[in-house]
Protein backbone atom coordinates (compact mmCIF):
# COMPACT_ATOMS: atom_id res chain seq x y z
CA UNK A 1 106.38 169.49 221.39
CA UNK A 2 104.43 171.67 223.41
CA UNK A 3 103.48 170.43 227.51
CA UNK A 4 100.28 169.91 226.53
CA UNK A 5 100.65 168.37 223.37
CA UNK A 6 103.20 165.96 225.44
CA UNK A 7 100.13 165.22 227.64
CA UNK A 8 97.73 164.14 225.34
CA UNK A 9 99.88 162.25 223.44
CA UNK A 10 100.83 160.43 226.48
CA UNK A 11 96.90 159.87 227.20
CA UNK A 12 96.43 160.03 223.92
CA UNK A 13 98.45 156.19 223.77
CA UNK A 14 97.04 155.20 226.85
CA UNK A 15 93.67 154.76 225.78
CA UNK A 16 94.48 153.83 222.43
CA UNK A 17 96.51 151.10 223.88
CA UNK A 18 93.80 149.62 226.08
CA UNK A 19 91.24 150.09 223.20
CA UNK A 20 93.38 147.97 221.28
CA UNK A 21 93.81 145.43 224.12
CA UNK A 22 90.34 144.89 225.15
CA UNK A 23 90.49 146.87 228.32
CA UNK A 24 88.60 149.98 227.21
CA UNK A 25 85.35 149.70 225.42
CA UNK A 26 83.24 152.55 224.14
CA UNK A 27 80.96 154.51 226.64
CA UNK A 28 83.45 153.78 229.42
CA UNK A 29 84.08 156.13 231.63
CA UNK A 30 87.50 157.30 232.36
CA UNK A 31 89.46 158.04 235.32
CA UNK A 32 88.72 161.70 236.25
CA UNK A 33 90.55 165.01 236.14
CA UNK A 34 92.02 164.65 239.58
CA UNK A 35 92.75 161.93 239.67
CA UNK A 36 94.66 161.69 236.34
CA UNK A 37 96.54 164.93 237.63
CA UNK A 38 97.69 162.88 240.55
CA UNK A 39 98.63 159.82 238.68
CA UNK A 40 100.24 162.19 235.77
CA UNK A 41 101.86 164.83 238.12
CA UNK A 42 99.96 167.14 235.72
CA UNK A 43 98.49 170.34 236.66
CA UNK A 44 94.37 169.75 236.36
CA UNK A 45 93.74 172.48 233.92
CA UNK A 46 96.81 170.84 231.45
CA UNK A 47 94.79 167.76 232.24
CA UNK A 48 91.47 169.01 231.03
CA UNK A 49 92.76 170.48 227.84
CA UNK A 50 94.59 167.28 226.70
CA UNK A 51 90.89 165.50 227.25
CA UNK A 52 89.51 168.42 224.85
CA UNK A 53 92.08 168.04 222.66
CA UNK A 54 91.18 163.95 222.06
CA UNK A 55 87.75 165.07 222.66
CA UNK A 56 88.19 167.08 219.04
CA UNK A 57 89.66 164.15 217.49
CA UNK A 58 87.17 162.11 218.22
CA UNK A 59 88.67 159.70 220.87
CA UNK A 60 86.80 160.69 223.78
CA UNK A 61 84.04 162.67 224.87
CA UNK A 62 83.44 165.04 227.78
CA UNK A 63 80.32 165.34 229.42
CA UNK A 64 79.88 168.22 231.92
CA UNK A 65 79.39 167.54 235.80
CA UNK A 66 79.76 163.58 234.41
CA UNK A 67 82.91 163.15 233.62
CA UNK A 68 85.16 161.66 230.33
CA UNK A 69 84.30 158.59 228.18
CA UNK A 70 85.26 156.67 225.54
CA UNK A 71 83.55 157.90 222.30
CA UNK A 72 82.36 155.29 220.16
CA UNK A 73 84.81 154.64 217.63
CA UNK A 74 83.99 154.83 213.64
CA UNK A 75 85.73 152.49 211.45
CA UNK A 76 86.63 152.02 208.24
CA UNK A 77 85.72 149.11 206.19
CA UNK A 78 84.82 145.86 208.59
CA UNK A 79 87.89 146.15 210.74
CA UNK A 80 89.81 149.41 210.51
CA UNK A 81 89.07 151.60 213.00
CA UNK A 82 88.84 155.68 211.78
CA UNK A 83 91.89 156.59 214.65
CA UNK A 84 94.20 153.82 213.05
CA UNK A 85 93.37 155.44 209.37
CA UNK A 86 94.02 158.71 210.90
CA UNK A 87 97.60 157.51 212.24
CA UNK A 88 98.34 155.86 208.61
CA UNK A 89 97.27 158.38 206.96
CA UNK A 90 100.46 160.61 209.18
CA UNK A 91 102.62 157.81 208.77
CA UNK A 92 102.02 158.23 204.52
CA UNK A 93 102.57 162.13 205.26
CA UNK A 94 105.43 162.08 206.83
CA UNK A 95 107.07 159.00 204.61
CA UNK A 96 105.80 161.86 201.13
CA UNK A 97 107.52 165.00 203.34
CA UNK A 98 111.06 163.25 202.84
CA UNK A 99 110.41 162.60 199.05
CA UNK A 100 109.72 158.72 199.73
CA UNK A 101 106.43 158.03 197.25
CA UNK A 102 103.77 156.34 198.88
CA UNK A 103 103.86 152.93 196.80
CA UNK A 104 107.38 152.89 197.48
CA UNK A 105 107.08 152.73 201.47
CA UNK A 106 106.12 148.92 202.26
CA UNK A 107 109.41 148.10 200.34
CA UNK A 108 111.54 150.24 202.67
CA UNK A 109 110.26 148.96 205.32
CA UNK A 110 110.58 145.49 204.76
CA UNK A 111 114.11 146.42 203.88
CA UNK A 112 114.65 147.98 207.60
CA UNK A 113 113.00 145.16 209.44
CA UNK A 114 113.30 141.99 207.43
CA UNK A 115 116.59 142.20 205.56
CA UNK A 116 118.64 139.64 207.90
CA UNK A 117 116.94 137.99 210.23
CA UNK A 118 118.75 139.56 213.74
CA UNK A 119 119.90 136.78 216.58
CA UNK A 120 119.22 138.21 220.06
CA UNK A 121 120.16 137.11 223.29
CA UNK A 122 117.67 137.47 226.05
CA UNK A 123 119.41 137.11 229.40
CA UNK A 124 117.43 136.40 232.50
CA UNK A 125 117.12 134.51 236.00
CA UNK A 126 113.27 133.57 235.81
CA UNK A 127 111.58 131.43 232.92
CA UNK A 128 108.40 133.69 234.06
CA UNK A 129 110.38 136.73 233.03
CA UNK A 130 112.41 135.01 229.81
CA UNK A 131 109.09 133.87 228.51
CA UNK A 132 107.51 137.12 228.79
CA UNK A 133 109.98 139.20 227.24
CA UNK A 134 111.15 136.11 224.64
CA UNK A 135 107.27 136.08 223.39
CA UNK A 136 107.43 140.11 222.81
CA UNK A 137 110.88 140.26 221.26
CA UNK A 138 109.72 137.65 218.61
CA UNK A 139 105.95 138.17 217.52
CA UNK A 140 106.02 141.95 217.88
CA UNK A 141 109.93 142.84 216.84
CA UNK A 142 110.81 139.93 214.31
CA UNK A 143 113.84 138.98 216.23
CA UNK A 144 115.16 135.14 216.67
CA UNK A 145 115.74 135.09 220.41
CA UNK A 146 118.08 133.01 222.27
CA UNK A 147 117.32 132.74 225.71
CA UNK A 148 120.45 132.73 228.08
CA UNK A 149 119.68 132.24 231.59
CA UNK A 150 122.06 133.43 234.79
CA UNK A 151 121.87 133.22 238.26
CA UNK A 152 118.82 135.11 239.80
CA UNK A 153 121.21 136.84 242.18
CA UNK A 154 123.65 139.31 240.62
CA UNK A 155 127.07 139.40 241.36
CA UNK A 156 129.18 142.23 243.61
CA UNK A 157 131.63 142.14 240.82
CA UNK A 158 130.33 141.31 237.19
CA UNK A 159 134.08 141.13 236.22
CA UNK A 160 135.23 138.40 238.94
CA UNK A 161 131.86 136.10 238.06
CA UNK A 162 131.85 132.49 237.56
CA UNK A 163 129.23 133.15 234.76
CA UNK A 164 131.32 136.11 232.92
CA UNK A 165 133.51 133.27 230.95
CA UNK A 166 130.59 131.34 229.69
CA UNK A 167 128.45 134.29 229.09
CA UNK A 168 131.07 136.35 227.16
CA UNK A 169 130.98 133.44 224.97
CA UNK A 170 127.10 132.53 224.46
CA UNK A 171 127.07 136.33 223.61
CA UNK A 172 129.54 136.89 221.09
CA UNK A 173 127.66 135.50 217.90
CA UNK A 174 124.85 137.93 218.65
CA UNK A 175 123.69 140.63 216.99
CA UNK A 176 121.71 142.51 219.81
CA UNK A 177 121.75 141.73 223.40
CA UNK A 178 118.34 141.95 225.99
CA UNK A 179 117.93 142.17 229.14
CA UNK A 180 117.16 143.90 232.68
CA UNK A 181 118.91 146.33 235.33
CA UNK A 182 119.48 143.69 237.66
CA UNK A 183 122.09 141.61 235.42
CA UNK A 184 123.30 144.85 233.42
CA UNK A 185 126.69 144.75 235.25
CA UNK A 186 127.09 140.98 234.56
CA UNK A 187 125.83 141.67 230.83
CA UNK A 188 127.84 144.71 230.55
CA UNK A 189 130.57 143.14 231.68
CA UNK A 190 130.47 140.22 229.04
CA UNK A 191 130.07 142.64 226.44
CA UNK A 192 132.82 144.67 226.98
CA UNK A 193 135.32 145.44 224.06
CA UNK A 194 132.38 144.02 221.66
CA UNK A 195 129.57 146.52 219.71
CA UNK A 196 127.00 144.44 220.48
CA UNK A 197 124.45 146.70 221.16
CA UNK A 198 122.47 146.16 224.74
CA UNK A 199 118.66 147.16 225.18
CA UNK A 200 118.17 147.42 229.23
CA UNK A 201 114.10 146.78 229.38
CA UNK A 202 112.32 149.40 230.75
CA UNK A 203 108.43 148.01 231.70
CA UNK A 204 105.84 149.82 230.40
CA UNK A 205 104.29 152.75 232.16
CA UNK A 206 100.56 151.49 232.43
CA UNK A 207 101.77 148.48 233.59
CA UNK A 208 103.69 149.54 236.55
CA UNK A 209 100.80 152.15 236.92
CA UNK A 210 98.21 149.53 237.38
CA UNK A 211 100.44 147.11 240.07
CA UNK A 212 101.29 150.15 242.35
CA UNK A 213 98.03 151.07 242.24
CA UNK A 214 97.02 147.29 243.08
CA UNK A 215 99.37 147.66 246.08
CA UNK A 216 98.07 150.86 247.36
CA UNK A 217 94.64 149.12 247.51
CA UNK A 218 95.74 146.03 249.24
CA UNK A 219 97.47 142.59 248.54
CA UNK A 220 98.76 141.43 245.53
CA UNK A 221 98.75 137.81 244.47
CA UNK A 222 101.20 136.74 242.28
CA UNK A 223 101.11 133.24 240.19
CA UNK A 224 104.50 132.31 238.73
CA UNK A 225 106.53 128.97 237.91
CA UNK A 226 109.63 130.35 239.44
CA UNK A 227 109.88 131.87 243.57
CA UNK A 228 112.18 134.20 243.34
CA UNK A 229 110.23 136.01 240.65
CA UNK A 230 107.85 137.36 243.89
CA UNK A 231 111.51 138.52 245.05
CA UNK A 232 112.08 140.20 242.31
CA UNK A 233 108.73 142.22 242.12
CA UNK A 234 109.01 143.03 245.77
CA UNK A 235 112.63 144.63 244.97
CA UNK A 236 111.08 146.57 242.75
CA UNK A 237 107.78 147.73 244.17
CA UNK A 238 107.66 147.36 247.46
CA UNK A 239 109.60 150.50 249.38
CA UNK A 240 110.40 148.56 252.95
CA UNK A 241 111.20 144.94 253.92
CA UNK A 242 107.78 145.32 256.10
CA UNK A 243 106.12 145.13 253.60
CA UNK A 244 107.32 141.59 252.55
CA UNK A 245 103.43 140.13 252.82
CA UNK A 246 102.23 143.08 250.84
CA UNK A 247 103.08 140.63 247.87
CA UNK A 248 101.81 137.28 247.83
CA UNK A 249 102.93 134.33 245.49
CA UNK A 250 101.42 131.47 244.69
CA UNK A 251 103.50 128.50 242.37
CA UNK A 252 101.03 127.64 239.69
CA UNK A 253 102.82 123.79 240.30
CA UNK A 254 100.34 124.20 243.65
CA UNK A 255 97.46 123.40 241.40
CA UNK A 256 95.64 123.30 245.67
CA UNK A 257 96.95 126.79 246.28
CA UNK A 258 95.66 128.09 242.84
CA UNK A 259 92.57 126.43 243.42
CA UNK A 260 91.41 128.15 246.72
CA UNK A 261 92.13 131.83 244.81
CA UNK A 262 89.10 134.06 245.11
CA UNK A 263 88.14 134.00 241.56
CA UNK A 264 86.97 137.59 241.84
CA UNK A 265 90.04 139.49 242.71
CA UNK A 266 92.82 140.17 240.02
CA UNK A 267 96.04 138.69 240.23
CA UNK A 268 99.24 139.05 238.18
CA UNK A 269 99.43 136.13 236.21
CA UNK A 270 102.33 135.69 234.63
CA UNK A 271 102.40 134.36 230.46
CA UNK A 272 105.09 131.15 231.64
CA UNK A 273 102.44 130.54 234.77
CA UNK A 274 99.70 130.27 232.10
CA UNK A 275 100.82 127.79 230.01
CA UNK A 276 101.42 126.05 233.20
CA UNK A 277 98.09 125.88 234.02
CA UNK A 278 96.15 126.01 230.94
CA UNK A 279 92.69 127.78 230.92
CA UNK A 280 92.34 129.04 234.46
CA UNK A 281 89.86 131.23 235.27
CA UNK A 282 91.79 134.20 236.98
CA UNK A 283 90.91 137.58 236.66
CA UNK A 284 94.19 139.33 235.00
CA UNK A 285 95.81 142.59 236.91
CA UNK A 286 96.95 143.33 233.53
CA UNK A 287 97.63 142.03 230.48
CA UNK A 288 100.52 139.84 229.06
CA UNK A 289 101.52 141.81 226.62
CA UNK A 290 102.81 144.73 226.19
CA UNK A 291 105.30 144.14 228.57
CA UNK A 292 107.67 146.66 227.36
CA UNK A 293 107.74 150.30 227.38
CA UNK A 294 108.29 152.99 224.18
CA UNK A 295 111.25 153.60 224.94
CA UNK A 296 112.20 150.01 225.00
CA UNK A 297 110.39 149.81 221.70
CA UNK A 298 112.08 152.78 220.43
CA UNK A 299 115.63 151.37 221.27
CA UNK A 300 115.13 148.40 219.35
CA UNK A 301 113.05 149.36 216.08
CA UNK A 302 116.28 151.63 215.93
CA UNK A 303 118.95 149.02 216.58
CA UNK A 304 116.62 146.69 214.06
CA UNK A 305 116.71 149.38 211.27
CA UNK A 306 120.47 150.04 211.86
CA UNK A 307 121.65 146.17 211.82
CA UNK A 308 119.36 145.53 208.37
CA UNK A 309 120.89 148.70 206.87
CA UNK A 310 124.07 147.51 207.62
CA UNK A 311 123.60 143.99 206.43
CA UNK A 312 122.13 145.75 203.19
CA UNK A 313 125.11 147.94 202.69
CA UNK A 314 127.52 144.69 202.79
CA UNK A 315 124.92 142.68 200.54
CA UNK A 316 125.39 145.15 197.59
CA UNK A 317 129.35 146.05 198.14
């Protein structure tokens, strides 16, 4: 794939992605050349021709000396909109290019995602974070998740932890292992000598994208059940220990502290903080889900095909 064609694929998801989630609406103007460039670390010109490349597919539309907005979106039928047609239509092209008949492709899939149903751990510190992730892994990847919770603070040596025993043990009836880069060496560790495979969550780009720009603009407020989940995002977003206030939390068990929120600035709310609190009115940063990023959900739709082909193959011997 061609640089450009990279680039408007990648804003190409983007928008489709926040279409889908509510966030974009037709007639919405988009952030500009520049600024996309900066965001991007494209060059502008690479910039411009991605947005006349969606503008030819009908996904946008570029108005000179005005900028680049959503075109309204035809659909098919009551509900189908004409870009999702468009991608099922590739999906039915691609499926006929390796000889697999169009009738014939619901059946294969079900075979690669629903043969067995696949046990996976999910191993976390934070019920904010194991709730988040748990909720993804199940409604949008099938998977019957087991949630295995550690100590928030990693160990210096994975393979002299208290927790390695006991872990190496909730793990081993598994069939796919979850989790993040700050207990990889404990998980690792537990997993060693097994082929469990491990998926290492990597957060999705617009995500991220959206709470550094939050930063750069001034405070963020974060509402959580657990405290060291603020830790945890300043670790990972916030550059110097001065800038400890940079991020501020609020328990959503201080129903007072909640309260006295200004009710128009966004704050990350996080999906185990919401069922906390019920139907708050807080303006969202961003959204609960998706949480992860493609190439999370790559990694696992091909550890989910793998494990049902397997379990296939030994059905039939």
């Amino acid at each position: 794939m061609s640089p450009d064609s990279t680039l408007a694929a990648r804003l190409r998801d983007r928008i489709i992605a926040d279409l889908h989630l509510g966030q974009l609406h037709a007639g919405q103007r988009l952030p500009g050349v520049r600024e996309l460039s900066a965001s991007l670390k494209a060059d502008h010109r690479a910039v411009t021709r991605a947005f006349r490349k969606l503008e030819a597919e009908g996904l946008v539309e570029v108005r000179p000396r005005s900028g680049v907005y959503v075109a309204e979106q035809e659909t098919i039928g009551e509900e189908m909109p004409l870009e999702t047609a468009r991608w099922m239509a590739a999906v039915l092209v691609e499926g006929w290019k390796r000889r697999i008949p169009v009738p014939e492709l619901p059946d294969l899939v079900e075979r690669c995602t629903a043969t067995v149903r696949l046990r996976c751990a999910c191993v976390e510190s934070t019920e904010d974070q194991m709730l988040t992730y748990r909720t993804e892994l199940e409604n949008d990847f099938g998977l019957e998740v087991v949630p295995v919770f550690v100590a928030p603070v990693p160990p210096d040596d994975p393979a002299s932890s208290s927790e390695l025993a006991a872990l190496r043990e909730r793990l081993r009836e598994m069939d796919l292992v979850v989790t993040t880069s700050f207990h990889a060496g404990l998980v690792s560790a537990a997993l060693e000598g097994s082929e469990i495979p491990l998926v290492m969550v990597q957060i999705h780009p617009s995500v991220v994208a959206s709470i550094r720009k939050r930063l750069q603009e001034g405070p963020l407020t974060v509402v959580a059940l657990d405290p060291s989940f603020a830790d945890r995002m300043r670790t990972v977003y916030l550059d110097d220990e001065t800038e400890r206030g940079t991020i501020r939390p609020v328990l959503a068990a201080d129903r007072e502290a909640v309260a006295s929120l200004d009710p128009s600035e966004p704050v990350l709310l996080t999906r185990a903080a919401r069922r906390r609190l019920g139907d708050v009115a807080l303006p969202m940063l961003v959204p609960h889900s998706p949480t992860f990023g493609p190439e999370t959900a790559h990694q696992l739709c091909t550890i989910i095909i793998r494990l049902n082909m397997v379990a296939e193959q030994a059905r039939n011997a």
